[in-house]
Structures are given as C-alpha cells and as structure tokens.
C-alpha atoms as a PDB file:
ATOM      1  CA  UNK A   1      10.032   2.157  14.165  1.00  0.00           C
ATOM      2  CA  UNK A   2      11.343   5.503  15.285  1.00  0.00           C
ATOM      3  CA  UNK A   3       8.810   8.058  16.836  1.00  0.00           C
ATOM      4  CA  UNK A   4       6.417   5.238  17.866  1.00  0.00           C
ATOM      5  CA  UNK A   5       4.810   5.073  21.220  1.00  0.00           C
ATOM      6  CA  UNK A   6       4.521   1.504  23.024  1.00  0.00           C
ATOM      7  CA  UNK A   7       0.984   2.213  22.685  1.00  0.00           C
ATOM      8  CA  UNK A   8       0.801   2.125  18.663  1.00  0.00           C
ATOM      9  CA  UNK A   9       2.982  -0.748  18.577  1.00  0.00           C
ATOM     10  CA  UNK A  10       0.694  -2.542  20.632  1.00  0.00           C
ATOM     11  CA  UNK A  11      -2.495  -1.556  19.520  1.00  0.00           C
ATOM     12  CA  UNK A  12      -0.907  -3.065  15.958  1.00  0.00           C
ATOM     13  CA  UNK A  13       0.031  -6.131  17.442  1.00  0.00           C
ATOM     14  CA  UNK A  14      -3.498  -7.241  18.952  1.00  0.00           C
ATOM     15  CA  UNK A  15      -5.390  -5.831  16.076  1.00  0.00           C
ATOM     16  CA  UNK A  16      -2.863  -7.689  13.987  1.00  0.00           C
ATOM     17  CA  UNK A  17      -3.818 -10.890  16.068  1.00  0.00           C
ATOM     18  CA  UNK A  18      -7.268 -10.414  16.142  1.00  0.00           C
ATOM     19  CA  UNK A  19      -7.034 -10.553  12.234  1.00  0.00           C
ATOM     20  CA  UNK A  20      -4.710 -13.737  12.408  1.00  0.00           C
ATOM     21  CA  UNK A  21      -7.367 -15.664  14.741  1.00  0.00           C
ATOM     22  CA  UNK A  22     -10.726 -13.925  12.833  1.00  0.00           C
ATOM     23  CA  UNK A  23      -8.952 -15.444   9.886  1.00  0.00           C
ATOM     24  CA  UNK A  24      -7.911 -18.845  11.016  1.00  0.00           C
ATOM     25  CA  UNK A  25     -11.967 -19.005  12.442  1.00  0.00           C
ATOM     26  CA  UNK A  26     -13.295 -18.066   8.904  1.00  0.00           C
ATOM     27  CA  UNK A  27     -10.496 -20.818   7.088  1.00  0.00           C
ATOM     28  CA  UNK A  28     -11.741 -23.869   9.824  1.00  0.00           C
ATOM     29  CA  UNK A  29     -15.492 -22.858   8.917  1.00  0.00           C
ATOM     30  CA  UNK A  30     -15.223 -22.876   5.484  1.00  0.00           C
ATOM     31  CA  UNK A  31     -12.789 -26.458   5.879  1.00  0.00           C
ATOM     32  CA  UNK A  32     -15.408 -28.024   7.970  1.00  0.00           C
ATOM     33  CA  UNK A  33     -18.314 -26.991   5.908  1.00  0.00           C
ATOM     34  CA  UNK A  34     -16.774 -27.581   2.340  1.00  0.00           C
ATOM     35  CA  UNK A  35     -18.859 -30.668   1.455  1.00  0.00           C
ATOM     36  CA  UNK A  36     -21.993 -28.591   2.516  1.00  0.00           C
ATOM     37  CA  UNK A  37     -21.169 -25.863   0.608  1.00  0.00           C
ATOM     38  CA  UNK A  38     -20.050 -27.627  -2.529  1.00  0.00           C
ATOM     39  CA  UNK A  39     -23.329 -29.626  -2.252  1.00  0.00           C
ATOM     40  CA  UNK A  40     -25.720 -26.306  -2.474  1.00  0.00           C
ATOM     41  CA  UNK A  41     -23.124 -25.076  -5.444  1.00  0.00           C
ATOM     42  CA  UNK A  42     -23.327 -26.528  -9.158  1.00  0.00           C
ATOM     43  CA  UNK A  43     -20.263 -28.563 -10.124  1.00  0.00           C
ATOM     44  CA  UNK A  44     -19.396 -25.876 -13.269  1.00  0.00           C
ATOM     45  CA  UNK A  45     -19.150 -23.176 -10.138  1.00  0.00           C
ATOM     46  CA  UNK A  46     -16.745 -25.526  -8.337  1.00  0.00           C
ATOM     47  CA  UNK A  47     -14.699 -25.671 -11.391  1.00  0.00           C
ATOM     48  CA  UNK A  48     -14.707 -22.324 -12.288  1.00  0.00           C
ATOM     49  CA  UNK A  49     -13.869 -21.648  -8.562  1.00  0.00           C
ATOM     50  CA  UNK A  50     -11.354 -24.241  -8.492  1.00  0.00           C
ATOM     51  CA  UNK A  51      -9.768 -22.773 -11.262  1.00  0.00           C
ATOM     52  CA  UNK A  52      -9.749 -19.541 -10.073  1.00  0.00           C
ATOM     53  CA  UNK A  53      -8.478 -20.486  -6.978  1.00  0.00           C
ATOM     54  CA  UNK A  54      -5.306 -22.513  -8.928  1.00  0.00           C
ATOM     55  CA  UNK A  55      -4.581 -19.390 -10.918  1.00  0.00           C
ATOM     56  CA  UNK A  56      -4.131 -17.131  -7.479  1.00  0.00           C
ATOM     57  CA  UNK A  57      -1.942 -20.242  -6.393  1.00  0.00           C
ATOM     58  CA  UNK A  58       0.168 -19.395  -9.488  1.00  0.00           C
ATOM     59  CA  UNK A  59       0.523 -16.468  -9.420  1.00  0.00           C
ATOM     60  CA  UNK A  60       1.729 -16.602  -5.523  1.00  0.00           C
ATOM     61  CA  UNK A  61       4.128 -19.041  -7.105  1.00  0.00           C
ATOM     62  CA  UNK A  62       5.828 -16.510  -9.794  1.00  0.00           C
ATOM     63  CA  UNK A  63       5.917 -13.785  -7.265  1.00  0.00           C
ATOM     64  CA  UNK A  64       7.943 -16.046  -4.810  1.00  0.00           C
ATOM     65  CA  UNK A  65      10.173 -17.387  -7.450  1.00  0.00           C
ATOM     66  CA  UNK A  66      10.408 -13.621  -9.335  1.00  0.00           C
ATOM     67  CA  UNK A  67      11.613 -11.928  -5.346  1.00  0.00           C
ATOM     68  CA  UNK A  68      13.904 -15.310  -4.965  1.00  0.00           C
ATOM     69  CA  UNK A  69      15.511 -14.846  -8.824  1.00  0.00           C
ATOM     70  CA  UNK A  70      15.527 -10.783  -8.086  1.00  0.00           C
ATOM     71  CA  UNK A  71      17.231 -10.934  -5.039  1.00  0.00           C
ATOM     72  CA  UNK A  72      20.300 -13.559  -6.903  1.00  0.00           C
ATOM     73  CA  UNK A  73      20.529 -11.795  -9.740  1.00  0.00           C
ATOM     74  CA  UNK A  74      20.938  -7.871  -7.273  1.00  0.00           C
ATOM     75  CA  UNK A  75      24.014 -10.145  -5.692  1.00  0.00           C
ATOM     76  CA  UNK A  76      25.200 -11.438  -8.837  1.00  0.00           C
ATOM     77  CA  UNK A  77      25.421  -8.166 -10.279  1.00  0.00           C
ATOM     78  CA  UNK A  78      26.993  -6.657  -7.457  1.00  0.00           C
ATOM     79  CA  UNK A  79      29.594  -8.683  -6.985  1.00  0.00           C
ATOM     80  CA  UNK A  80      30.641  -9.205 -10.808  1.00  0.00           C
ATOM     81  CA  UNK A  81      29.844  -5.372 -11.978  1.00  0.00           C
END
C-alpha cells in the first residue's frame, strides 16, 4: 500500500465496515422475515429460487476447490520441474 495516505486507508476501512454491518442488517431481515416472505411467494418461485441459490453455492464450491487444487499443483510443479 505504497503512496497511500492514512486518510484513504481509513476512509476504506469504515466504508468497508459500513458495507459489512449494512450487509449483516439486510441478511438478519431477510432471516427473520423468511416465512413471511415465502408465504406471499408461490412454492414453484421458492424452488426455482432455491435452486438458483444451490447452483451459486456450487459454484462457490468449484472455485474454492479449483484455487486449493491450483495452488498444489503451482508447488508440485515447482518443486519436481
């Protein structure tokens, strides 16, 4: 973080904390209020939401393990090539 002033580092750090609690706010509502909103929603839109919702999960899930198998395989084939 050369050539940054205390000023932009902390100006990043509260609006980077004012995201993290704006965020955690928005997560509790929609937690609290699930049943509500599921209620006013048709069950196929649940499912298709639901679905959607396991495909993101997925495809978190291959990113992890793809950064996890690419990092191994950089030392493997640094240390055997």
């Amino acid at each position: 973080m050369e050539g940054t002033s205390l000023t932009d580092t902390l100006l990043a750090r509260v609006g980077l904390m004012i995201a993290v609690l704006v965020l955690s706010a928005l997560v509790y509502l929609c937690y609290g209020y699930a049943p509500q909103i599921a209620a006013r929603i048709s069950p196929t839109t649940v499912h298709g939401i639901l679905r959607v919702i396991a495909f993101i999960l997925l495809c978190i899930g291959v990113q992890i393990a793809w950064n996890g198998l690419e990092a191994l395989l950089k030392t493997v084939l640094q240390t055997h090539g």
